[in-house]
C-alpha atoms as a PDB file:
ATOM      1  CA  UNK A   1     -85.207-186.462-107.950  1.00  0.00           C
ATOM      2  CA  UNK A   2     -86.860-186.131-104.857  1.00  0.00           C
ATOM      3  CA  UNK A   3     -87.476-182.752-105.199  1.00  0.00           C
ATOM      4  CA  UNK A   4     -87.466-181.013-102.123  1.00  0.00           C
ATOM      5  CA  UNK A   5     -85.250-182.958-100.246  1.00  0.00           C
ATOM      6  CA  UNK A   6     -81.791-182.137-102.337  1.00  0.00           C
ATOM      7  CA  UNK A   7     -81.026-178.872-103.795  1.00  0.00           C
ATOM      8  CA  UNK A   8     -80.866-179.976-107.491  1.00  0.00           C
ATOM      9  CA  UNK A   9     -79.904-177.682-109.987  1.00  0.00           C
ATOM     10  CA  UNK A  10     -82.118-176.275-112.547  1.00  0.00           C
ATOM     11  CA  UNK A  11     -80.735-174.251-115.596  1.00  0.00           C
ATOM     12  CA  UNK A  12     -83.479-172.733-117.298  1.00  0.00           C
ATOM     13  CA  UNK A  13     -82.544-170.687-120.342  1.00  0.00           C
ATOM     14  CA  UNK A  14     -84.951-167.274-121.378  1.00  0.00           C
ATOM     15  CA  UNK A  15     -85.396-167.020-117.336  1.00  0.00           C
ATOM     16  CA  UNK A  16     -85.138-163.307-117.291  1.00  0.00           C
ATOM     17  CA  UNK A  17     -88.991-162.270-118.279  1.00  0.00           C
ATOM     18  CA  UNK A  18     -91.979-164.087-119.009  1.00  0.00           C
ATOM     19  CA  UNK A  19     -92.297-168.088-118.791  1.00  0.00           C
ATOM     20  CA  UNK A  20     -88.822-167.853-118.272  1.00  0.00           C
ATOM     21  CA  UNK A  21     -88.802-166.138-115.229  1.00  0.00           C
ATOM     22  CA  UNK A  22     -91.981-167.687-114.102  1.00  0.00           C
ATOM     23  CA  UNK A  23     -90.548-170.613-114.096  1.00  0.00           C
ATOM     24  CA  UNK A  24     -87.279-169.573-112.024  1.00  0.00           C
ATOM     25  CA  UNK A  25     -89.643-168.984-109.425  1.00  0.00           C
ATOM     26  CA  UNK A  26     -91.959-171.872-109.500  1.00  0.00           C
ATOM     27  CA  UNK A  27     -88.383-174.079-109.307  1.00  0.00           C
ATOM     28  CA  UNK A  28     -86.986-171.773-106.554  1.00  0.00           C
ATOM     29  CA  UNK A  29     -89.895-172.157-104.324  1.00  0.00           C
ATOM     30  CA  UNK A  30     -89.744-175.831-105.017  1.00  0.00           C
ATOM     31  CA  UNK A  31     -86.146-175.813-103.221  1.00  0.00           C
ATOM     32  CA  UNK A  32     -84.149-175.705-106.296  1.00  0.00           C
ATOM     33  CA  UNK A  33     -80.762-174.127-107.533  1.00  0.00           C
ATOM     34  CA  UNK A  34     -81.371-172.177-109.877  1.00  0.00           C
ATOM     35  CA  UNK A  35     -79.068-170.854-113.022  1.00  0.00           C
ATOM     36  CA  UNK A  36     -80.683-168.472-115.372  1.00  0.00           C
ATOM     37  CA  UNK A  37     -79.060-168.015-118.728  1.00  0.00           C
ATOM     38  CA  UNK A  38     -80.300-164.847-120.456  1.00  0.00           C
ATOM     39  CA  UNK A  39     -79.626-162.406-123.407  1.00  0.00           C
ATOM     40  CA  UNK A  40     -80.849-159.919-121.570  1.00  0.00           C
ATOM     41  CA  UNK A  41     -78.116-158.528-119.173  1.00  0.00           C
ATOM     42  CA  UNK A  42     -80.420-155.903-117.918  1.00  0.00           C
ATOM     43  CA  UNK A  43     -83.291-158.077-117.246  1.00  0.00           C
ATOM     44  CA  UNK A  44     -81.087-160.769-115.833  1.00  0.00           C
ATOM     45  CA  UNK A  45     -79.563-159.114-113.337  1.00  0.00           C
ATOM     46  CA  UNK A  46     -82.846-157.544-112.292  1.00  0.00           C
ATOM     47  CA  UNK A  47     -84.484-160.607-111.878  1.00  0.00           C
ATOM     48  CA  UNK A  48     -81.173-161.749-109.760  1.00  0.00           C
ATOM     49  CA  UNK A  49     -81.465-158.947-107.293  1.00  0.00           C
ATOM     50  CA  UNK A  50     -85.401-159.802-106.647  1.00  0.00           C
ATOM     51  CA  UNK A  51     -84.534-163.014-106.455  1.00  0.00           C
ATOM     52  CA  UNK A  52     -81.929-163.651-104.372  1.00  0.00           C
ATOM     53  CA  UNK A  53     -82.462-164.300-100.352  1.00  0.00           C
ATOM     54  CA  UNK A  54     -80.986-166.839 -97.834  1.00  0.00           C
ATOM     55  CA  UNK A  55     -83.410-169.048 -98.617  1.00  0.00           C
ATOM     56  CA  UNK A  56     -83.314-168.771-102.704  1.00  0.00           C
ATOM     57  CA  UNK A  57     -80.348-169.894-104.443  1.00  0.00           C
ATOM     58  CA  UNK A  58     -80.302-168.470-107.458  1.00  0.00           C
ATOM     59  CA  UNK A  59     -77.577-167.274-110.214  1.00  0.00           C
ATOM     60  CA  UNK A  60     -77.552-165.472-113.138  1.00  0.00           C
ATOM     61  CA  UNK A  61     -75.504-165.851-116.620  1.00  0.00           C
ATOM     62  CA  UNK A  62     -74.919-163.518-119.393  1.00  0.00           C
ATOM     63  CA  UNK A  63     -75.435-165.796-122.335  1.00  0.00           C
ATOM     64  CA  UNK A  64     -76.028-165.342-125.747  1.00  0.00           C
ATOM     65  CA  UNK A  65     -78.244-169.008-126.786  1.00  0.00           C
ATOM     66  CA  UNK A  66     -77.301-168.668-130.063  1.00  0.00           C
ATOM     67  CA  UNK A  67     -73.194-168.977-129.343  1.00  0.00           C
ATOM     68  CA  UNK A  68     -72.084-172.552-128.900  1.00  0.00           C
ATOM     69  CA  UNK A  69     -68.996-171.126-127.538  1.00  0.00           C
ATOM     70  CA  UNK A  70     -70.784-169.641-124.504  1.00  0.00           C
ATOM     71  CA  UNK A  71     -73.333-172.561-124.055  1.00  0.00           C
ATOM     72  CA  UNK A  72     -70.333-174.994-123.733  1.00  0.00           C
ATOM     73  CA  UNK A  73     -68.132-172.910-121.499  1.00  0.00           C
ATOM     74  CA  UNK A  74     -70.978-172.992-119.021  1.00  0.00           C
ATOM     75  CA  UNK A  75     -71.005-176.034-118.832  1.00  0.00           C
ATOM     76  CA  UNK A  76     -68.024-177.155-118.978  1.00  0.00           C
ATOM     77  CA  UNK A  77     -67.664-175.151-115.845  1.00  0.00           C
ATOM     78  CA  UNK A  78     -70.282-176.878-114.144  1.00  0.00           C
ATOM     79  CA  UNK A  79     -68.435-180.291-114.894  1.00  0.00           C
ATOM     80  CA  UNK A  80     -65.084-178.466-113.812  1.00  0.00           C
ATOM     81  CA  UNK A  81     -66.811-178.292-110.268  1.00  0.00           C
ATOM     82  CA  UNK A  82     -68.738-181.327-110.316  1.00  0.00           C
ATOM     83  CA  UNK A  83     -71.879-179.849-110.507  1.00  0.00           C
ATOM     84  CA  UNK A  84     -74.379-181.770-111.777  1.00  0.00           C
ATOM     85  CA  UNK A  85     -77.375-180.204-113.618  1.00  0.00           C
ATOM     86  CA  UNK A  86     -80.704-182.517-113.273  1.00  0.00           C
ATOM     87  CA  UNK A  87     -83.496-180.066-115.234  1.00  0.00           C
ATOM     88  CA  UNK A  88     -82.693-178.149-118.249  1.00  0.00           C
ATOM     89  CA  UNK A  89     -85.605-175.856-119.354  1.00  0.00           C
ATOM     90  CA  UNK A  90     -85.546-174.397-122.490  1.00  0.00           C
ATOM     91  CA  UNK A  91     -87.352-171.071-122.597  1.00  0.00           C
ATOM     92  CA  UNK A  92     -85.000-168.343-124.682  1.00  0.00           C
ATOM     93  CA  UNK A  93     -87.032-167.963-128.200  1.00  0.00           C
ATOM     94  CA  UNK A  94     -88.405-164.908-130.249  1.00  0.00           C
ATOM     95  CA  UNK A  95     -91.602-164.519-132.429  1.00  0.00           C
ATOM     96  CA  UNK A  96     -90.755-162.713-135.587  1.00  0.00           C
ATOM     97  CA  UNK A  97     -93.255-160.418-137.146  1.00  0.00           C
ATOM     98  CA  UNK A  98     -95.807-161.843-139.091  1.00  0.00           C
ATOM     99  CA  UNK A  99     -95.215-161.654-143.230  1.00  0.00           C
ATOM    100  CA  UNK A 100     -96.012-163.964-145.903  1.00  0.00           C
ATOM    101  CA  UNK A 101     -92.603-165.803-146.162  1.00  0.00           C
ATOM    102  CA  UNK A 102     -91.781-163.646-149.835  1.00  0.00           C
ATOM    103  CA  UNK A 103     -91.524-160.550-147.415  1.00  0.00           C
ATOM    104  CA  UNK A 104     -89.408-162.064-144.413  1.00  0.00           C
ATOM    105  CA  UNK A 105     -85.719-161.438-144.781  1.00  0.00           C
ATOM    106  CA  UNK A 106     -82.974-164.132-144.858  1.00  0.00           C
ATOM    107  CA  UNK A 107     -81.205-162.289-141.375  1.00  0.00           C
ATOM    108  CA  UNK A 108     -84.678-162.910-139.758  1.00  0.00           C
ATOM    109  CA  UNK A 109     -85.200-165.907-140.857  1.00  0.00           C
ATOM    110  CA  UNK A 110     -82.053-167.421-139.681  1.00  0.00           C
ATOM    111  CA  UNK A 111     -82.314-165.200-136.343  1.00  0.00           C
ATOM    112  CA  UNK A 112     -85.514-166.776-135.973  1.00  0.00           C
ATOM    113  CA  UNK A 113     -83.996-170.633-136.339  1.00  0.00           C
ATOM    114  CA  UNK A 114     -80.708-169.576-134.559  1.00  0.00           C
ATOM    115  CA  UNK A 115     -82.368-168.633-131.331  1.00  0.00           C
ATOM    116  CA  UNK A 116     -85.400-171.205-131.250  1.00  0.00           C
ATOM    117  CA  UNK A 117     -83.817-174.067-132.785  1.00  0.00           C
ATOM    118  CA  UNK A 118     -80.406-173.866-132.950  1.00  0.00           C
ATOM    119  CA  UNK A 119     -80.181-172.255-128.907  1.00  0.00           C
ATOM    120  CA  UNK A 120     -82.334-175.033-127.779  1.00  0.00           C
ATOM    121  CA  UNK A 121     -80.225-177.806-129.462  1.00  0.00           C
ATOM    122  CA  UNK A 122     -76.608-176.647-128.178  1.00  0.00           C
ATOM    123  CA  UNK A 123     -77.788-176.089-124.645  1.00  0.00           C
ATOM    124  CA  UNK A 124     -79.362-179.783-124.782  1.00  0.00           C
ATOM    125  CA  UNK A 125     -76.253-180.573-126.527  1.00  0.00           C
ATOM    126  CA  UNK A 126     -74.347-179.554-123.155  1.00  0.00           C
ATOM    127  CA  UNK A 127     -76.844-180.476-120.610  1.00  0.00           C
ATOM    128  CA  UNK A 128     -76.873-184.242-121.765  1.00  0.00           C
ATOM    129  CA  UNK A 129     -72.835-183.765-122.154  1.00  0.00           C
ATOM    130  CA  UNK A 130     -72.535-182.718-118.522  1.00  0.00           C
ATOM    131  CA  UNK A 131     -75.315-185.826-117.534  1.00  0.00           C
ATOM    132  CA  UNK A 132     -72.944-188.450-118.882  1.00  0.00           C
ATOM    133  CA  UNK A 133     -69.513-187.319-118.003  1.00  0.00           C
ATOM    134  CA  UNK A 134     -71.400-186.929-114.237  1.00  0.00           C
ATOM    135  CA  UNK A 135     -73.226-190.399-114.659  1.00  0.00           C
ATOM    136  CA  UNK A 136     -76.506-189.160-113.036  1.00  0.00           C
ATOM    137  CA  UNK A 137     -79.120-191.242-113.201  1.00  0.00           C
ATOM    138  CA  UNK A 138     -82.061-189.439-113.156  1.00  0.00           C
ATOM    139  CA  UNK A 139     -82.655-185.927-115.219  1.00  0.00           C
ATOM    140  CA  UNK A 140     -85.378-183.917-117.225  1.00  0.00           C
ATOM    141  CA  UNK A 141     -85.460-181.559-120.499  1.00  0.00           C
ATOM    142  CA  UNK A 142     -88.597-179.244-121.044  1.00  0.00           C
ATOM    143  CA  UNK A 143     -88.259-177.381-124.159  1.00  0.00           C
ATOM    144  CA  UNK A 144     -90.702-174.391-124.657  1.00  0.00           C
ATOM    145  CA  UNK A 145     -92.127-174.992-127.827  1.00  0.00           C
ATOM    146  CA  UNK A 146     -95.774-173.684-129.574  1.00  0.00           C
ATOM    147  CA  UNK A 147     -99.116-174.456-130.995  1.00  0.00           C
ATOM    148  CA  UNK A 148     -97.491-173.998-133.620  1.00  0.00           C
ATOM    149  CA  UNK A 149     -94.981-177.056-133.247  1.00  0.00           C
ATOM    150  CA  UNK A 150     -98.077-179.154-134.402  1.00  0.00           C
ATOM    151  CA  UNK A 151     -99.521-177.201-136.484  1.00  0.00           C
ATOM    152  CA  UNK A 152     -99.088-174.012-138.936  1.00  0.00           C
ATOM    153  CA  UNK A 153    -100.910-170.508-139.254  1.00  0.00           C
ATOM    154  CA  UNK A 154    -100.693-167.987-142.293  1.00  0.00           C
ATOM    155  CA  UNK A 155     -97.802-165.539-141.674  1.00  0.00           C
ATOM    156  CA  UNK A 156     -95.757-167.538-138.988  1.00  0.00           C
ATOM    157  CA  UNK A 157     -93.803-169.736-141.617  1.00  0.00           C
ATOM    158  CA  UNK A 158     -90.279-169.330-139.527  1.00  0.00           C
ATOM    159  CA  UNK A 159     -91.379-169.423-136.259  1.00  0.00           C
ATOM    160  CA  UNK A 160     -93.573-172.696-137.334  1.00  0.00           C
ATOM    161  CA  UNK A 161     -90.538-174.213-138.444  1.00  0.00           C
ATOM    162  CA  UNK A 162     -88.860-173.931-135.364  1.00  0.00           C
ATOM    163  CA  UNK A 163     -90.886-175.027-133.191  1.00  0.00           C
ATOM    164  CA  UNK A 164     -91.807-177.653-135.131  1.00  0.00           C
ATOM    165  CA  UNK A 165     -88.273-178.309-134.949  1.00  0.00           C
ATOM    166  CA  UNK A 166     -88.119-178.190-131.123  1.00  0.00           C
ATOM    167  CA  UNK A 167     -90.986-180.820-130.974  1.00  0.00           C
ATOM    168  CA  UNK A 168     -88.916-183.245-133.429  1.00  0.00           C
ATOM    169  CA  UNK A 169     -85.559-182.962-131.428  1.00  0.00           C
ATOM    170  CA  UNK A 170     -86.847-183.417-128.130  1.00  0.00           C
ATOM    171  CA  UNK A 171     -88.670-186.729-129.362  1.00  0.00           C
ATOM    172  CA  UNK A 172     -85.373-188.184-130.613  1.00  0.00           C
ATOM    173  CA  UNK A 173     -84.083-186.994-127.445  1.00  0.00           C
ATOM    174  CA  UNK A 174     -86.204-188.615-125.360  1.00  0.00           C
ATOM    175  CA  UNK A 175     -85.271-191.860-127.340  1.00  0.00           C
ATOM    176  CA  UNK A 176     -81.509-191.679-126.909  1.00  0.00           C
ATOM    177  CA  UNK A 177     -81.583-191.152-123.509  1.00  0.00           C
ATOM    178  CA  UNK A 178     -84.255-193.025-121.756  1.00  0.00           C
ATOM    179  CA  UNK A 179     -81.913-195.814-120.500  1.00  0.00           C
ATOM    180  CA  UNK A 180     -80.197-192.863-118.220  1.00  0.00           C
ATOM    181  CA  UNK A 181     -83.375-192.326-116.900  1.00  0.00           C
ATOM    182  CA  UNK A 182     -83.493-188.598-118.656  1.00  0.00           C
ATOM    183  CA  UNK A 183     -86.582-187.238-119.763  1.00  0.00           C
ATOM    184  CA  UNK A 184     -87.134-185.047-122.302  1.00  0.00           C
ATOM    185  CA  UNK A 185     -90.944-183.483-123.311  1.00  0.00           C
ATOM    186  CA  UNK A 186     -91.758-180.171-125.146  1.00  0.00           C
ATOM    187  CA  UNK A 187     -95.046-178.081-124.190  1.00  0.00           C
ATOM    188  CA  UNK A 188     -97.096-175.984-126.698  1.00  0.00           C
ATOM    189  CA  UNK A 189     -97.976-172.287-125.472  1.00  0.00           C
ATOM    190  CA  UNK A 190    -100.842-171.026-127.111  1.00  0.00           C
ATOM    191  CA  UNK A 191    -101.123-167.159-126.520  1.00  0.00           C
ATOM    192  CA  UNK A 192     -99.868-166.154-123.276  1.00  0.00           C
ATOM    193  CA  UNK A 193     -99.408-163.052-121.490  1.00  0.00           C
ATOM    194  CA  UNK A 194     -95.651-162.302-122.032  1.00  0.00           C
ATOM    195  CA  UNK A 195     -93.877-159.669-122.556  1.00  0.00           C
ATOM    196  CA  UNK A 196     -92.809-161.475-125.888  1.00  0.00           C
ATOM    197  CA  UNK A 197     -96.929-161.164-127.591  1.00  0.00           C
ATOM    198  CA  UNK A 198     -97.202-157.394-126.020  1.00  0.00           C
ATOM    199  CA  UNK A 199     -97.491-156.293-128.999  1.00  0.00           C
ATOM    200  CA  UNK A 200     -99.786-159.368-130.633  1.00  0.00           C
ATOM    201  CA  UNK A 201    -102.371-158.331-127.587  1.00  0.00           C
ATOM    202  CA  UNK A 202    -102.192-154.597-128.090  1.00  0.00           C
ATOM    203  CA  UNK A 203    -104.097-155.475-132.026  1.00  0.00           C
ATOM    204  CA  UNK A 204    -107.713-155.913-131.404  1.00  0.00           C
ATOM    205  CA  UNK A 205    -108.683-157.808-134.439  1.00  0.00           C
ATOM    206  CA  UNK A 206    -105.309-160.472-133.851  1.00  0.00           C
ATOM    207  CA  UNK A 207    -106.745-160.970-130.298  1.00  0.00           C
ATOM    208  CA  UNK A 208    -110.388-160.872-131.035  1.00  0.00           C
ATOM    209  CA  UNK A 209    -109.643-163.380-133.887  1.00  0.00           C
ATOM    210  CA  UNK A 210    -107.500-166.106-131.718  1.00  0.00           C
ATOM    211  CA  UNK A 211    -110.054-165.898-128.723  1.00  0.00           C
ATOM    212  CA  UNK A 212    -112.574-166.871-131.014  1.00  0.00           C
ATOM    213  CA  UNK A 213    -111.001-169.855-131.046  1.00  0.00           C
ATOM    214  CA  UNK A 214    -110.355-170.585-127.778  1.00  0.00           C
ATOM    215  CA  UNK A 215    -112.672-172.369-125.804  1.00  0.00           C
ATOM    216  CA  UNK A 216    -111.711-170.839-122.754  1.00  0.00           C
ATOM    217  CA  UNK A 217    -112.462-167.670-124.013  1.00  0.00           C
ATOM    218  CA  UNK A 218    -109.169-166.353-122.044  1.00  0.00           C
ATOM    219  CA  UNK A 219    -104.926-165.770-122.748  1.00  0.00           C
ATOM    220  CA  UNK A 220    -103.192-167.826-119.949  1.00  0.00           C
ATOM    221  CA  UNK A 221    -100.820-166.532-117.447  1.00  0.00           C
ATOM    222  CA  UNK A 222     -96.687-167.618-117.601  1.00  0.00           C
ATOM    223  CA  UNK A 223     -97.491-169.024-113.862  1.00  0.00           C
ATOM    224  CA  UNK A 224     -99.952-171.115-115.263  1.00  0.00           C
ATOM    225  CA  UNK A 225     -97.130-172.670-118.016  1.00  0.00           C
ATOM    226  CA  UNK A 226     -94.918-172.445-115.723  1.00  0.00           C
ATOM    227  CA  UNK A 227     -96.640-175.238-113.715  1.00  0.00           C
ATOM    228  CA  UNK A 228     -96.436-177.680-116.163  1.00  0.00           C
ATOM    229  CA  UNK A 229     -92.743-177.062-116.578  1.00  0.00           C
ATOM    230  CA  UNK A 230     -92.668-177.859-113.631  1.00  0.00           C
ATOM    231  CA  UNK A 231     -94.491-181.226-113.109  1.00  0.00           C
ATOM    232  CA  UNK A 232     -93.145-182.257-116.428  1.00  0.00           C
ATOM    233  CA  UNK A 233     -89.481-181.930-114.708  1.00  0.00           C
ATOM    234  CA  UNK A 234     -90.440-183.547-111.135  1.00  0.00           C
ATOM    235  CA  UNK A 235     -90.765-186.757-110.388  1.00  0.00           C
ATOM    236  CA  UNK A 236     -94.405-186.622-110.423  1.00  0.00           C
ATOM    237  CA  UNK A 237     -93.759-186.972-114.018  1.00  0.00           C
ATOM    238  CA  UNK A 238     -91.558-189.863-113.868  1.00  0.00           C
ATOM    239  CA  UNK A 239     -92.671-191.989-116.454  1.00  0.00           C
ATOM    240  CA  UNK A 240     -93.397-188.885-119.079  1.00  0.00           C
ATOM    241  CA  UNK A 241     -90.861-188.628-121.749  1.00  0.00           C
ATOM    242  CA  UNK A 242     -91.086-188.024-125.378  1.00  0.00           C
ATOM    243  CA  UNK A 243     -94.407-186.041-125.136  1.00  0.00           C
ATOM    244  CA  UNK A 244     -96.016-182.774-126.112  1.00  0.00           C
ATOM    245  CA  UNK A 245     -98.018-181.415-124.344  1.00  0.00           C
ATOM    246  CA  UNK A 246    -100.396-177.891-125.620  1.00  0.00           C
ATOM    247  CA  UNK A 247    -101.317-175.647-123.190  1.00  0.00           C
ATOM    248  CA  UNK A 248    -103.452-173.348-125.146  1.00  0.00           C
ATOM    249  CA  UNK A 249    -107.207-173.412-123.348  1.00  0.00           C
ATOM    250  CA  UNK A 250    -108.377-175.949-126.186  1.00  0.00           C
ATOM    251  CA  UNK A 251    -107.002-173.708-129.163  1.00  0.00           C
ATOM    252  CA  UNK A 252    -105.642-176.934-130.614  1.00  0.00           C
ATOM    253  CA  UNK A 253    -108.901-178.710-130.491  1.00  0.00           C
ATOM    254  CA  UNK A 254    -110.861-176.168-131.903  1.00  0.00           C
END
């Protein structure tokens, strides 16, 4: 991908709010198409009308991640037309409340793996579908996944397991598919300032807690993860695949 000399498409799942949206942005300024998938009709078609200009070409996608059904008919669309998708970016995911696991709920613990693990999967699923029937040659996956896809804290046991989850699939992705030249990586958020941990940053003693152990004494942005999205999908990163990469102000070497 030469990035901004074709319009390649990006599809970037979650882009309604937060990293998610960030990232629309970051990929739209880079001279991308850009196809948000989102829950959130509201948000979605909020972000579409701030979005959208002569010079930004951007759509947006009712979709519920956790429906195969809906996943596939996107893209089978896409193939209908001959549209080629060359970045997928996985952002769509929840944070359940934190509970010892005796107190979570079976419904939230399978909401929890539905929309982190099982979302992420289907619309790779489709992606790398779409790739082969097209034959492209070149393509990238990002797949928003945690600190804590490497390692575990008290009280997060089903949003651990995801994303430790996400880190495992998009290795063995990155396996299967490296002879098509398609890249597949996962990044590791550490607290950032989303609309997703409002509520995590509004408790004094959660935040005073993690920012003692953070070196950088500081939450990040969603622009700043949404830069590394971004160079993880451009050819700047053409030899990355089957990586994880934290970006979490040196939480994880604490």
């Amino acid at each position: 991908m030469s990035d901004k000399n074709k319009k390649s498409l990006a599809v970037i799942t979650g882009g309604a709010s937060g990293i998610g949206l960030s990232t629309v942005k970051r990929f739209l300024n880079e001279g991308y198409e850009v196809l948000i998938l989102d829950a959130n009709k509201e948000a979605g078609e909020v972000s579409l009308n701030n979005l959208k200009s002569d010079t930004c070409n951007v759509n947006f996608l009712h979709c519920d991640i956790t429906n195969h059904s809906q996943i596939d008919a996107i893209f089978e669309d896409l193939h209908a037309k001959n549209c080629p998708a060359h970045v997928l970016v996985n952002c769509a995911g929840i944070s359940p409340a934190l509970n010892p696991l005796h107190q979570y709920s079976v419904e939230e613990w399978h909401r929890t793996i539905a929309i982190n693990l099982h979302g992420t999967f289907y619309a790779c699923r489709e992606f790398l579908k779409l790739a082969t029937a097209l034959k492209i040659n070149e393509g990238s996956i990002v797949n928003v996944a945690s600190i804590m896809g490497v390692r575990a804290s008290a009280a997060q046991a089903p949003y651990a397991a995801s994303k430790h989850a996400v880190v495992g699939l998009t290795k063995s992705i990155a396996q299967d598919y490296a002879t098509m030249n398609i890249r597949a990586n996962a990044i590791g958020p550490g607290v950032i300032d989303t609309p997703m941990n409002t509520e995590l940053m509004k408790d004094d003693n959660i935040m005073q807690y993690m920012l003692q152990r953070i070196p950088m004494k500081r939450v990040a942005t969603s622009d700043e993860v949404a830069n590394l999205i971004y160079f993880l999908a451009s050819s700047e990163a053409s030899y990355i695949t089957g990586s994880y990469y934290p970006i979490d102000g040196g939480y994880l070497a604490s």
